[in-house]
N, C-alpha and C. Protein backbone atom coordinates (compact mmCIF):
# COMPACT_ATOMS: atom_id res chain seq x y z
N UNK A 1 16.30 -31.42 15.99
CA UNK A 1 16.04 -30.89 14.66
C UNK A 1 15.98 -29.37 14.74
N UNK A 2 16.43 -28.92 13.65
CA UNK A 2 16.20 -27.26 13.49
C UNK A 2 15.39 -27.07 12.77
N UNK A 3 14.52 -26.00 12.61
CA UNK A 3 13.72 -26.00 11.53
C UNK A 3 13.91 -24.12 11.34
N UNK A 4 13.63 -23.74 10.31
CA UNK A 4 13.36 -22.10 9.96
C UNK A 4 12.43 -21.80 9.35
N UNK A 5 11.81 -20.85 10.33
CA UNK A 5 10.37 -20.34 10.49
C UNK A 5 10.24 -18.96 9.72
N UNK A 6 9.35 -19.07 9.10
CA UNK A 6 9.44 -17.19 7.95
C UNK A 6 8.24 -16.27 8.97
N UNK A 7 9.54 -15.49 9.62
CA UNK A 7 8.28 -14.38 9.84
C UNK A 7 8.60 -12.97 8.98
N UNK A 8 7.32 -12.38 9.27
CA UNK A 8 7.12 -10.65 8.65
C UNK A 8 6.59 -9.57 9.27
N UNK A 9 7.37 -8.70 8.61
CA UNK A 9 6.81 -6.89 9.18
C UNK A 9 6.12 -6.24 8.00
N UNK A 10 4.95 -5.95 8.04
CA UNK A 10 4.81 -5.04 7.36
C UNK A 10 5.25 -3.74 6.95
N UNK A 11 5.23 -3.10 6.25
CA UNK A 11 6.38 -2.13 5.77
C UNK A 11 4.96 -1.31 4.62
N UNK A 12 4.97 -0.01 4.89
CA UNK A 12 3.86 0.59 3.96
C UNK A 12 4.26 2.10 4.16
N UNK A 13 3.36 2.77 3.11
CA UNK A 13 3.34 4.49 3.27
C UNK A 13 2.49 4.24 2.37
N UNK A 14 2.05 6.16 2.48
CA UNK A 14 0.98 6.78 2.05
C UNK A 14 1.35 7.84 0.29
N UNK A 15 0.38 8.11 0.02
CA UNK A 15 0.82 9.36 -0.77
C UNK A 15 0.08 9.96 -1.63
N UNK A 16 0.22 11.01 -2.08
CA UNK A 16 -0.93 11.93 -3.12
C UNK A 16 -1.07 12.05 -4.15
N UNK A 17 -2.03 12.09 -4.92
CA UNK A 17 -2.69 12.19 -6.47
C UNK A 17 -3.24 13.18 -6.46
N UNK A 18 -2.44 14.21 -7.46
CA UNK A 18 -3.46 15.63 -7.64
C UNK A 18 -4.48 15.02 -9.11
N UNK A 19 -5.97 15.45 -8.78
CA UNK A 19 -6.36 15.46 -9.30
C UNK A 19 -7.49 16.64 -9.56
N UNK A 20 -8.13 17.36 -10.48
CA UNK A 20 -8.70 18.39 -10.87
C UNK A 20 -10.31 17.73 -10.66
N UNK A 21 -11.46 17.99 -9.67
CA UNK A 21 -12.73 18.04 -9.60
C UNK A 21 -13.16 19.03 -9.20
N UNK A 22 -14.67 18.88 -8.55
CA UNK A 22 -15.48 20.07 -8.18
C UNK A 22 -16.01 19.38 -6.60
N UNK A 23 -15.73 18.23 -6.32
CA UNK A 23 -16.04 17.58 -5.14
C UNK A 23 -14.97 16.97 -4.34
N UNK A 24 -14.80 16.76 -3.54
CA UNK A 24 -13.62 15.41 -2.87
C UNK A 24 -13.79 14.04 -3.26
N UNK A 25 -15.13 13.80 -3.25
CA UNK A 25 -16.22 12.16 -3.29
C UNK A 25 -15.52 12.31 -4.26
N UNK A 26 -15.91 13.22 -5.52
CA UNK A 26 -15.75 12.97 -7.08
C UNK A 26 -14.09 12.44 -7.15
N UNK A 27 -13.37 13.48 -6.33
CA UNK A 27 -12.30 13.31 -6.65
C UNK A 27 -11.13 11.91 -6.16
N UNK A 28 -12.26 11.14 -4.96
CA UNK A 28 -12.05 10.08 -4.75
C UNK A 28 -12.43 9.09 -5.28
N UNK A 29 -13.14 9.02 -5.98
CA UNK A 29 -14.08 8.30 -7.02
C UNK A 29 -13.51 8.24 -8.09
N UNK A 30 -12.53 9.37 -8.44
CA UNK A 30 -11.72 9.34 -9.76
C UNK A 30 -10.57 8.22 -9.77
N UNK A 31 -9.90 8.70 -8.31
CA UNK A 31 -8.52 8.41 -8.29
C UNK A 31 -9.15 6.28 -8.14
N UNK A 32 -10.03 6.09 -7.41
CA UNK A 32 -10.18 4.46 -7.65
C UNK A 32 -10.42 3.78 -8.94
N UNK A 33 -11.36 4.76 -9.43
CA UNK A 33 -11.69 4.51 -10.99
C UNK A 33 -10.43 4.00 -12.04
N UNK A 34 -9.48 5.08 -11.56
CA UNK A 34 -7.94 4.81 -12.11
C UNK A 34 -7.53 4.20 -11.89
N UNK A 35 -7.08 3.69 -10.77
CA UNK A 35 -6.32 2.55 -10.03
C UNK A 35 -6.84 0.56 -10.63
N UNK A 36 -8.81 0.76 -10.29
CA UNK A 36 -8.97 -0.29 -10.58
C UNK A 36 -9.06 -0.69 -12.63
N UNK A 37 -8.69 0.91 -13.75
CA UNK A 37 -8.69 0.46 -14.31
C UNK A 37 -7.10 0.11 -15.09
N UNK A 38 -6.24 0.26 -13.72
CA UNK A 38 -4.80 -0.01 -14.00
C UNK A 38 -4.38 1.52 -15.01
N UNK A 39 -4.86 2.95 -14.94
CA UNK A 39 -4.68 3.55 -15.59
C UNK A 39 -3.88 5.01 -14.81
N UNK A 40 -3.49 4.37 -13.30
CA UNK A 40 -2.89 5.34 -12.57
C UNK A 40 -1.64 4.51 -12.24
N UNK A 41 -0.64 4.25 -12.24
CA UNK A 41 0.41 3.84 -11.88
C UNK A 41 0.91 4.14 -10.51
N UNK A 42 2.02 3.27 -9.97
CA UNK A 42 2.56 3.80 -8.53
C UNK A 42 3.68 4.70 -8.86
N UNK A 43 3.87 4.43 -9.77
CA UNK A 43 4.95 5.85 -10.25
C UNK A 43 4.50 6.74 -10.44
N UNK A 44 3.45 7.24 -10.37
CA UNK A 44 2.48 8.30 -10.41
C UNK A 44 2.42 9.18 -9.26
N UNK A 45 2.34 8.47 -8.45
CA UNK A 45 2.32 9.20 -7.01
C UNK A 45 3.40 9.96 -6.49
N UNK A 46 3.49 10.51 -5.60
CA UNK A 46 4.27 10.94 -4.36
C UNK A 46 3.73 10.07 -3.60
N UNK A 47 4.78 9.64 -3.20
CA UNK A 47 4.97 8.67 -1.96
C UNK A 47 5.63 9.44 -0.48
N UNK A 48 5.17 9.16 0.54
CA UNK A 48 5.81 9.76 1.76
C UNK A 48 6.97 8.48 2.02
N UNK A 49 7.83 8.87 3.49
CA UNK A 49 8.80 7.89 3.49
C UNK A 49 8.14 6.64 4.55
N UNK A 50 8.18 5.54 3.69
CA UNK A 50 7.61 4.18 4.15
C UNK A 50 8.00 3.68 5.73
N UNK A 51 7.11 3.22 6.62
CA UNK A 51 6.85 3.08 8.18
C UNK A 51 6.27 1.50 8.13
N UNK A 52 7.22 0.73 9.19
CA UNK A 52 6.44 -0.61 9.85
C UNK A 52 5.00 -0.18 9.92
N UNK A 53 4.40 -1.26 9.90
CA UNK A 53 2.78 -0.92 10.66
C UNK A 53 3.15 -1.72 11.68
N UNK A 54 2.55 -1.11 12.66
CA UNK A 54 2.54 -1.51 14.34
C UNK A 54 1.86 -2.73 14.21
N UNK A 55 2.19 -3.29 15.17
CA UNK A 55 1.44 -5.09 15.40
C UNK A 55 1.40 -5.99 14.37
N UNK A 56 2.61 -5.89 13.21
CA UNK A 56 2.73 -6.82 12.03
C UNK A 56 3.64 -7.82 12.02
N UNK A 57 4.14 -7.48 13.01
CA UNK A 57 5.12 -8.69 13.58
C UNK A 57 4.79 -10.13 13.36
N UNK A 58 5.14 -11.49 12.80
CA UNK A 58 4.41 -12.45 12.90
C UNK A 58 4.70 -13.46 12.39
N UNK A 59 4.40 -15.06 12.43
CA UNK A 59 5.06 -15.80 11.59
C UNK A 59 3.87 -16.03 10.59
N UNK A 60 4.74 -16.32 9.21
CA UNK A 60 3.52 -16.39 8.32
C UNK A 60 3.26 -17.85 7.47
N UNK A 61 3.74 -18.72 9.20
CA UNK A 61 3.45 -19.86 8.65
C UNK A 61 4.45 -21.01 7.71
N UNK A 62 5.00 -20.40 6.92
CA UNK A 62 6.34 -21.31 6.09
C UNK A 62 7.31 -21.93 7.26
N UNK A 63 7.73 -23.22 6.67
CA UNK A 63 8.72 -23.65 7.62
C UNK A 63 9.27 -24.88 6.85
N UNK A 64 10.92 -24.54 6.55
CA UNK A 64 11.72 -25.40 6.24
C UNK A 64 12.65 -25.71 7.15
């Protein structure tokens, strides 16, 4: 029998939100505030150029 196994890599990047405070905290505090009230978008950002994460290699279990 053959069977096919689903594995994955993770695949991610980073990127920046200018935002205007008087603190960093504050200004980290802002940018989640936004995010969790869906009021910052990913199109919003600068994005850097996207990198495997190391050790994501893996099967994730599916198998037909």
């Amino acid at each position: 029998m053959k069977f096919e196994v689903s594995v994955e890599k993770r695949l991610y990047t980073t990127g920046k939100v200018i935002v205007d405070c008087d603190k960093s905290d504050q200004a980290v505090e802002m940018v989640q505030n936004q995010i969790d009230k869906a009021i910052l978008q990913t199109t919003a950002v600068t994005w850097n150029t996207p990198k495997y994460e190391d050790m994501s290699f893996q099967v994730t279990g599916d198998v037909d």
